[in-house]
Protein backbone atom coordinates (compact mmCIF):
# COMPACT_ATOMS: atom_id res chain seq x y z
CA UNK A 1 35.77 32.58 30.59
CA UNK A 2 35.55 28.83 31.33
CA UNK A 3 37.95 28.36 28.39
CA UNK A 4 40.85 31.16 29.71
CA UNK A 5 40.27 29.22 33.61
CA UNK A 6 40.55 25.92 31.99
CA UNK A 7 44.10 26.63 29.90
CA UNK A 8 45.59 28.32 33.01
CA UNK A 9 44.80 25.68 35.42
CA UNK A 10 46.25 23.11 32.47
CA UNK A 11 49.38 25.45 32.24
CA UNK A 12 50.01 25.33 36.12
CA UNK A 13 49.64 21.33 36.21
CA UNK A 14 51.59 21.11 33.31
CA UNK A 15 54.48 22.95 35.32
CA UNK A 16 53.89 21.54 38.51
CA UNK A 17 54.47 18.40 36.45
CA UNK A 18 57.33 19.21 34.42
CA UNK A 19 59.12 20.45 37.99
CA UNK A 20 58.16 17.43 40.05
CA UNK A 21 59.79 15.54 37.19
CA UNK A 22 63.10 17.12 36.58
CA UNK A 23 63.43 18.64 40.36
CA UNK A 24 62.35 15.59 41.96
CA UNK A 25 60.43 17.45 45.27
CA UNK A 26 58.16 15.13 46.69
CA UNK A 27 56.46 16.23 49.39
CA UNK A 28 57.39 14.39 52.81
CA UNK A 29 54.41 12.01 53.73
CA UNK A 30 55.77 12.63 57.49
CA UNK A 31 56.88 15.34 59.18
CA UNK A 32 60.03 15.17 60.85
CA UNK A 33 59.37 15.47 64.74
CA UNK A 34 62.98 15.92 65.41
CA UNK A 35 63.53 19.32 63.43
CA UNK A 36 63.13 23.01 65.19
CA UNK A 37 60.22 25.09 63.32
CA UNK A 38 63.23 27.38 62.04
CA UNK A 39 64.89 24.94 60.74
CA UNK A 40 61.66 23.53 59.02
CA UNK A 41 61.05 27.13 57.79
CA UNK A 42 64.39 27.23 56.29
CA UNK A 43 63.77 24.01 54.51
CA UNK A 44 60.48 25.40 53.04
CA UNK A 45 61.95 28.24 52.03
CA UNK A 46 65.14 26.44 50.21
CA UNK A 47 62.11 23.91 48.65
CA UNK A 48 60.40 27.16 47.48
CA UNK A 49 63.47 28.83 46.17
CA UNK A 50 64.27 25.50 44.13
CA UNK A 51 60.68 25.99 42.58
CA UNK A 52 60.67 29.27 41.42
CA UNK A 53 63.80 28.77 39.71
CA UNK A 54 62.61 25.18 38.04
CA UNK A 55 59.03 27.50 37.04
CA UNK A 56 61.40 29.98 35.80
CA UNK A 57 63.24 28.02 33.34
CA UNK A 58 60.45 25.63 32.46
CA UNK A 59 58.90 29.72 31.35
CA UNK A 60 61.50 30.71 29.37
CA UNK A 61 61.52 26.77 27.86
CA UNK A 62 58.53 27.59 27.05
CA UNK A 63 58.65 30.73 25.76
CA UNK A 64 61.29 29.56 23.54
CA UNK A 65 58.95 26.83 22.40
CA UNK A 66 55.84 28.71 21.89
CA UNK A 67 58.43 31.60 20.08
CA UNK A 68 59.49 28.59 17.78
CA UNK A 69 55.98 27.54 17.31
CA UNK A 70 54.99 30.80 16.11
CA UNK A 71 58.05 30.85 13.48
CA UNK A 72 56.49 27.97 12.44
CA UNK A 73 53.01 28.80 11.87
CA UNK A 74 54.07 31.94 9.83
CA UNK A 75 56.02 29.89 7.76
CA UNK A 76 53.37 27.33 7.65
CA UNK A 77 50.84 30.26 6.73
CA UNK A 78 53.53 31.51 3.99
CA UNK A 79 53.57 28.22 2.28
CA UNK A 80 50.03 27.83 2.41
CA UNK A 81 49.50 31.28 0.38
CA UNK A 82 51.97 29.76 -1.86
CA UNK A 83 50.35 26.93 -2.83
CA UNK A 84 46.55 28.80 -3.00
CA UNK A 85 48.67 30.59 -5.38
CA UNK A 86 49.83 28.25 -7.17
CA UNK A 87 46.93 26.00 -7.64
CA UNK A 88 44.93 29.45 -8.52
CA UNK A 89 46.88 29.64 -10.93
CA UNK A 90 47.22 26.09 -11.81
CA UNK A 91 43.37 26.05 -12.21
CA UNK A 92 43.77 29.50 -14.32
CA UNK A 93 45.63 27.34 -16.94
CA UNK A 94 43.32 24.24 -16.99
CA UNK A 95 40.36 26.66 -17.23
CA UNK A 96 41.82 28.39 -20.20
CA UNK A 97 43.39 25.01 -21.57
CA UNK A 98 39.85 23.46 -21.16
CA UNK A 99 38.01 26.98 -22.72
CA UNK A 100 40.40 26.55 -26.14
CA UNK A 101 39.66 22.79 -26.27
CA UNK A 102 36.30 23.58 -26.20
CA UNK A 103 36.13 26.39 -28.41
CA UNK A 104 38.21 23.60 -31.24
CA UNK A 105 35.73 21.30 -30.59
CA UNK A 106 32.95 23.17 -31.18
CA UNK A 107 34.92 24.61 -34.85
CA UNK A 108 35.58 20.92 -35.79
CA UNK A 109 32.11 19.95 -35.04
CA UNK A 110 30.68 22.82 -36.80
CA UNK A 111 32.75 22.16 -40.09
CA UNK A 112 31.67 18.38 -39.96
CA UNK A 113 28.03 19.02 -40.20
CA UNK A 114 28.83 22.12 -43.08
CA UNK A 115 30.85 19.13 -44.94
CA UNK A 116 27.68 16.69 -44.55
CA UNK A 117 25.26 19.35 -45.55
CA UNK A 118 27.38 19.85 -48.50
CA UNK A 119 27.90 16.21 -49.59
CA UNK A 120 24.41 15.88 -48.83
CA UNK A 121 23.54 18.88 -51.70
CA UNK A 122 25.86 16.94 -53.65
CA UNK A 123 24.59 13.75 -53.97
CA UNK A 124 20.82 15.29 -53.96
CA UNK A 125 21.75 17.48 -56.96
CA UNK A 126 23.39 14.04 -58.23
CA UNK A 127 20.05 12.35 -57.79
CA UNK A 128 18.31 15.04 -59.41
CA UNK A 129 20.36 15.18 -62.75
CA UNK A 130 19.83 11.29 -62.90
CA UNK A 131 15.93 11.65 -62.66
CA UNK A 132 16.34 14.27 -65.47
CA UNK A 133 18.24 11.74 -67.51
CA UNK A 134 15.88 9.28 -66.82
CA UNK A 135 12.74 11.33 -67.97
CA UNK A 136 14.45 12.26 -70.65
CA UNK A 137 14.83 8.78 -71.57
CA UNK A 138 11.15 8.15 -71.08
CA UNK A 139 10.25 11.40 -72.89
CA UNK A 140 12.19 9.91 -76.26
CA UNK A 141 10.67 6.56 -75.64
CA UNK A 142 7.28 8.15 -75.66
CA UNK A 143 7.52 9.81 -78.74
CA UNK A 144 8.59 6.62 -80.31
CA UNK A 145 5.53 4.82 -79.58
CA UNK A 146 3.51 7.49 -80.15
CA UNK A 147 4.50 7.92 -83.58
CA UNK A 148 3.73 4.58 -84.03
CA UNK A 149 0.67 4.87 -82.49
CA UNK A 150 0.08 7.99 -85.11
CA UNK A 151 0.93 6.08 -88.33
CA UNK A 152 -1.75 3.72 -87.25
CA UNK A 153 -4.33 6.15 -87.11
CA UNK A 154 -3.26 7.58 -90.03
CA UNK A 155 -3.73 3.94 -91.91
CA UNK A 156 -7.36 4.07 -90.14
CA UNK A 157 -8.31 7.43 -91.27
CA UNK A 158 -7.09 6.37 -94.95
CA UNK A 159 -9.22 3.15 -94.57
CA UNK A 160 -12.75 4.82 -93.04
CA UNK A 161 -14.50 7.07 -94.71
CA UNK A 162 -16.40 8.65 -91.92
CA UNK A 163 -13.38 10.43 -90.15
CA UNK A 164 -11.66 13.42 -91.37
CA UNK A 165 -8.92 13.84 -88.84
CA UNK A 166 -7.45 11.91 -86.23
CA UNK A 167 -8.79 13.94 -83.59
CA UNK A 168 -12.75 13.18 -84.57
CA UNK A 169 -11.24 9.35 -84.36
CA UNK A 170 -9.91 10.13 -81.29
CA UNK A 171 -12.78 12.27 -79.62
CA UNK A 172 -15.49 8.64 -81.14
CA UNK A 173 -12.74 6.54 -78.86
CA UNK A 174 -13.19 9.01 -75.83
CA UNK A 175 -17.12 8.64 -76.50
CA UNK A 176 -16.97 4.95 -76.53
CA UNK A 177 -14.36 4.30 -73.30
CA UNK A 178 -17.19 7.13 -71.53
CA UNK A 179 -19.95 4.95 -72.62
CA UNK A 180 -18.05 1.65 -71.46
CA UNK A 181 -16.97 3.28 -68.20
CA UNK A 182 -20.54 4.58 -66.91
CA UNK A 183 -22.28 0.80 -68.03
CA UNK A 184 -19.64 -0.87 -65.95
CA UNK A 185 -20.73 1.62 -63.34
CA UNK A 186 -23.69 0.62 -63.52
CA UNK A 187 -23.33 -2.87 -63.40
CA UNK A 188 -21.08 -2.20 -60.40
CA UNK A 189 -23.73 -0.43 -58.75
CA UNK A 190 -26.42 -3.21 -59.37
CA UNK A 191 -24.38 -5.98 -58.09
CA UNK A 192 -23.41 -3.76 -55.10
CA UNK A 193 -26.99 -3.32 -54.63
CA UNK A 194 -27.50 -7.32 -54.69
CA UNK A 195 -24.87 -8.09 -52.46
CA UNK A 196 -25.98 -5.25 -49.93
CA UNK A 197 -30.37 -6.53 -50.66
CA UNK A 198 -28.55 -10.30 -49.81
CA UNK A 199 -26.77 -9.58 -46.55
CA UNK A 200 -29.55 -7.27 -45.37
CA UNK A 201 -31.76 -10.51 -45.77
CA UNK A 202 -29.36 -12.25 -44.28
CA UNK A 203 -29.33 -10.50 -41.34
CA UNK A 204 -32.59 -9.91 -40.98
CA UNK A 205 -33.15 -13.83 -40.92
CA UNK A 206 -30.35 -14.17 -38.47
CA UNK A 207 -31.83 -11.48 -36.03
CA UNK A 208 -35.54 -13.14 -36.31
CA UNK A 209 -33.84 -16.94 -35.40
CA UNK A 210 -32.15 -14.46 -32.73
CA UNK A 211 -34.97 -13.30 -31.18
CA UNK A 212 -37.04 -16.82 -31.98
CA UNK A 213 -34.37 -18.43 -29.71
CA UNK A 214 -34.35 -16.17 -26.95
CA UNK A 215 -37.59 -16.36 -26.64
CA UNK A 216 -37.32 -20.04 -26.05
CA UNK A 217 -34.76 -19.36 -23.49
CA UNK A 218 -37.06 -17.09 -21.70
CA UNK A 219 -39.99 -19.70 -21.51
CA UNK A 220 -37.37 -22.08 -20.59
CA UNK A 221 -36.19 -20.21 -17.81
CA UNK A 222 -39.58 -18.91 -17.02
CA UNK A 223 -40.97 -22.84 -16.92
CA UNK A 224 -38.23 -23.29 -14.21
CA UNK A 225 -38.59 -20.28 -11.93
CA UNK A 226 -42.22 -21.84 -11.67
CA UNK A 227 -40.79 -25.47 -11.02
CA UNK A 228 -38.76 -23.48 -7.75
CA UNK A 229 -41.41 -21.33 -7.55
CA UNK A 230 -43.67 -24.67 -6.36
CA UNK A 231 -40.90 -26.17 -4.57
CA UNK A 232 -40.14 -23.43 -2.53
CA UNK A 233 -44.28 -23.05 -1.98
CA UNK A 234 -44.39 -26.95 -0.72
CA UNK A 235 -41.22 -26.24 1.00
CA UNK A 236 -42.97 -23.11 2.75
CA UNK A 237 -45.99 -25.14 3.78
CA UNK A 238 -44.12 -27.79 5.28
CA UNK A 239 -42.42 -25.23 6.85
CA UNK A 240 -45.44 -23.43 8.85
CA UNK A 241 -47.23 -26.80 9.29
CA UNK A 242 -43.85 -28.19 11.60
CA UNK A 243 -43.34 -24.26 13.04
CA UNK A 244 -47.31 -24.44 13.92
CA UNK A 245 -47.15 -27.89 15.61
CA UNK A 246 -44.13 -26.53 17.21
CA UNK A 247 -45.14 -23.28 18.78
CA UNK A 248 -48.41 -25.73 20.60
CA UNK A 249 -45.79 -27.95 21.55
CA UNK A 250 -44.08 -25.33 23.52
CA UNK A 251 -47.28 -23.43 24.46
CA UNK A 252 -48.25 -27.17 25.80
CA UNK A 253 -45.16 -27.34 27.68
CA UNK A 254 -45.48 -23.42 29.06
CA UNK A 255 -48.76 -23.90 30.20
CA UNK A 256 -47.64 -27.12 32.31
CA UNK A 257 -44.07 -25.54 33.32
CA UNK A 258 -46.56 -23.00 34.42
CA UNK A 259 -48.73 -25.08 36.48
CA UNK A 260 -46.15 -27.34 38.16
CA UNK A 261 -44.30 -24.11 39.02
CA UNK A 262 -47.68 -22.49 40.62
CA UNK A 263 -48.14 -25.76 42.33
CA UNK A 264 -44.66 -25.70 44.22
CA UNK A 265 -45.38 -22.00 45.08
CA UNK A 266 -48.16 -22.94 47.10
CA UNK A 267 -46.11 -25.74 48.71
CA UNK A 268 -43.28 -23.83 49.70
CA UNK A 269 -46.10 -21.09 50.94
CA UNK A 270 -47.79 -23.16 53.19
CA UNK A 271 -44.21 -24.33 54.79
CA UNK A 272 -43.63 -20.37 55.43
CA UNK A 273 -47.05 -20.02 57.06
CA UNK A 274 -48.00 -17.18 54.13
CA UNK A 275 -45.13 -15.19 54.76
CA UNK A 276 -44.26 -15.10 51.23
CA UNK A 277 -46.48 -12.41 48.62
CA UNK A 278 -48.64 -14.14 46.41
CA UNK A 279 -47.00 -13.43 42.53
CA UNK A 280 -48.37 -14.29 38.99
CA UNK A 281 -45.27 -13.97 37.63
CA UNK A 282 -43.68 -17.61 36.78
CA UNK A 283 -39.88 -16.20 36.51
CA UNK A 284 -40.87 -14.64 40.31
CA UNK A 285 -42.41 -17.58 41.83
CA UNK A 286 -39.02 -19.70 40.34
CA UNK A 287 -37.08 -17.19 41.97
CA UNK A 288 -39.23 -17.47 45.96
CA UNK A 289 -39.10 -21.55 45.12
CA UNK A 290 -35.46 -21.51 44.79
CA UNK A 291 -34.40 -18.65 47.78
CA UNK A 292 -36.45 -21.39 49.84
CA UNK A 293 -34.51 -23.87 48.85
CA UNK A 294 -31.11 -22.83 49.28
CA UNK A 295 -32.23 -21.14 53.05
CA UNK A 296 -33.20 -24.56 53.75
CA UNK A 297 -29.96 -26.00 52.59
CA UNK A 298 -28.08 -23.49 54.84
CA UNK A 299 -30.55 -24.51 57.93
CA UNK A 300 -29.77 -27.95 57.60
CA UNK A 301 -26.04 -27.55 56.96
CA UNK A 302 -26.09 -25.45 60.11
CA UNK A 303 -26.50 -28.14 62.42
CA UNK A 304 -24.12 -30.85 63.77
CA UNK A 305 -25.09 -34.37 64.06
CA UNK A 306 -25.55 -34.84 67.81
CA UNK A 307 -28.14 -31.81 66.88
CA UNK A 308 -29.62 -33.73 63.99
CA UNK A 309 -30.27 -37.03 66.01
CA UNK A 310 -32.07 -35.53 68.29
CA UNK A 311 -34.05 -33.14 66.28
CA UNK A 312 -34.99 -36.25 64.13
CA UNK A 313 -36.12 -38.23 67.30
CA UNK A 314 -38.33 -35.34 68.12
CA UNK A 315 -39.65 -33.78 65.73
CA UNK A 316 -41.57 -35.93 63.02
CA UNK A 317 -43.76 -33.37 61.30
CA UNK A 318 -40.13 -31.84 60.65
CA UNK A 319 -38.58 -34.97 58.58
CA UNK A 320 -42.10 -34.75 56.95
CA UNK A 321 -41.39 -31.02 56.18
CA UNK A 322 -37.88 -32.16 54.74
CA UNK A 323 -38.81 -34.27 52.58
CA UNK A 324 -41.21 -32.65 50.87
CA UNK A 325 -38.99 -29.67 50.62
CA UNK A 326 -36.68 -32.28 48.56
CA UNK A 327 -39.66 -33.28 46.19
CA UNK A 328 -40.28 -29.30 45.75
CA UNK A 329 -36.39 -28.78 44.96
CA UNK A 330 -36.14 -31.60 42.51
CA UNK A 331 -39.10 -30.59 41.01
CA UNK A 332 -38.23 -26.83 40.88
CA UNK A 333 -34.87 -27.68 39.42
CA UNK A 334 -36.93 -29.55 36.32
CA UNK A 335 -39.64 -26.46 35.86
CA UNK A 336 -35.86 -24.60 35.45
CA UNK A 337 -34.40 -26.82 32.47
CA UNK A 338 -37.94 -27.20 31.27
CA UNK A 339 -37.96 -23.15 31.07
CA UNK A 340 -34.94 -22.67 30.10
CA UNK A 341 -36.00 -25.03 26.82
CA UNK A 342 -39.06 -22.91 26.33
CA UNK A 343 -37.14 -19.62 26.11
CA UNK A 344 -34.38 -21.41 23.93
């Protein structure tokens, strides 16, 4: 709906537009005062006449043009089908083109590995025939020596009188290689047996120097844990002898922090006539010494010094009282540091 509202209200400014421009009907900024309201009627009416007929052909305008638009969209539309056409069956042909390369491809590559199996075959039954040659040429070599090989045991057996045949001097050779073979055995296994008696002494002796020398490490290292063992133990003593001397020190210096502090308790109790609670407590008494002190400070700062002169020329005990009020501050403020040390 917004859509339909917003092309009609562009269609009507496009009009009013298009008949401002070619009609030129501007719309007085001032009313004529001198005109009668019939003739200003008439005038409206002419303007309004001139209007319709500028909307009326700027509609059939654009009619025509939206007629001509259409023409052109269905021929647009007609050439596009075309063309899908065409390149459907454009791609048809590459498909098919592509399918029968393919397919020729695959043939050729199919009869190149038929033509290397092939030549392979060949050149294996190649290979083949020239190892038969080859034996064959060793097979008539062998016979060669071996007849010479016979004749000489034939010249043996015609020498010796204690062979028949050539197989009983054959089957005494086979004896004697046996015999020679299982000695050499033997002699292999014996001097295996040396070798293997030799490095099992030899390792024996190098575990034993092994175990000799790590037992010298360990006294080694055992004689010099005991050399820390009786540093650390001097180091230890010296230790508890300087934290023992230490710890009277400080219980030294408690015990007087404790009685200077109980001393200016009772001072600054007999300036407030007992009206401070008697406390055991060091940390409390500090804390009554130094509330006295700073009330006194506010007294004194309370006063002008026409007020001063004349309390000074009065009162005597007073100055007295100040003064040793100052002894118990300074001396409260060194009981402080001197705690302070002694919790430290």
């Amino acid at each position: 709906m917004g859509g339909g509202a917003g092309g009609v209200s562009s269609i009507e400014e496009y009009f009013r537009v298009n008949v401002e421009k070619k009609l030129f009907i501007k719309v007085p900024e001032q009313e004529d005062h001198d005109l009668t309201p019939a003739t200003r009627l008439l005038e409206k009416r002419r303007e309004m006449l001139e209007v319709e007929n500028g909307l009326t052909q700027q509609k059939e305008e654009f009619s025509m043009k939206m007629e001509s638009l259409l023409q052109r969209r269905e021929e647009l539309a007609r050439k596009e089908s075309q063309l899908k056409e065409s390149l459907l069956k454009f791609d048809k042909f590459l498909k098919e083109n592509d399918a029968k390369r393919n397919r020729a491809i695959k043939k050729a590559i199919e009869e190149q590995k038929t033509r290397g199996l092939k030549e392979l075959e060949i050149q294996q039954l190649k290979d083949q025939q020239a190892d038969l040659v080859a034996k064959k040429e060793r097979g008539a070599k062998a016979v060669d020596t071996n007849l010479m090989y016979q004749k000489y045991l034939e010249s043996i057996l015609e020498a010796a009188d204690e062979f028949g045949e050539v197989k009983d001097l054959l089957a005494r050779h086979d004896t004697l290689a046996a015999t020679n073979q299982e000695l050499l055995a033997r002699a292999k296994e014996a001097q295996e047996r040396t070798e293997a008696d030799r490095l099992r002494f030899a390792k024996i002796t190098e575990e034993k120097n092994n175990i000799i020398l790590n037992y010298n490490n360990e006294i080694a290292k055992l004689q010099t844990k005991l050399e820390e063992s009786q540093l650390r133990s001097g180091k230890f003593q010296l230790e508890w002898d300087l934290t023992l001397k230490n710890a009277t020190a400080k219980t030294l210096l408690l015990g007087q922090i404790k009685m200077a502090t109980s001393n200016l308790f009772s001072l600054v109790k007999g300036h407030l006539s007992s009206r401070v609670s008697n406390s055991a407590d060091t940390c409390q008494q500090l804390d009554k010494i130094q509330q006295f002190i700073i009330d006194l400070s506010d007294i004194t700062s309370s006063y002008t010094a026409q007020d001063r002169i004349a309390y000074l020329a009065g009162a005597q005990s007073a100055a007295g009282a100040l003064n040793t009020v100052g002894t118990v501050a300074a001396a409260g403020a060194q009981v402080q540091s001197k705690a302070a040390l002694t919790a430290n």
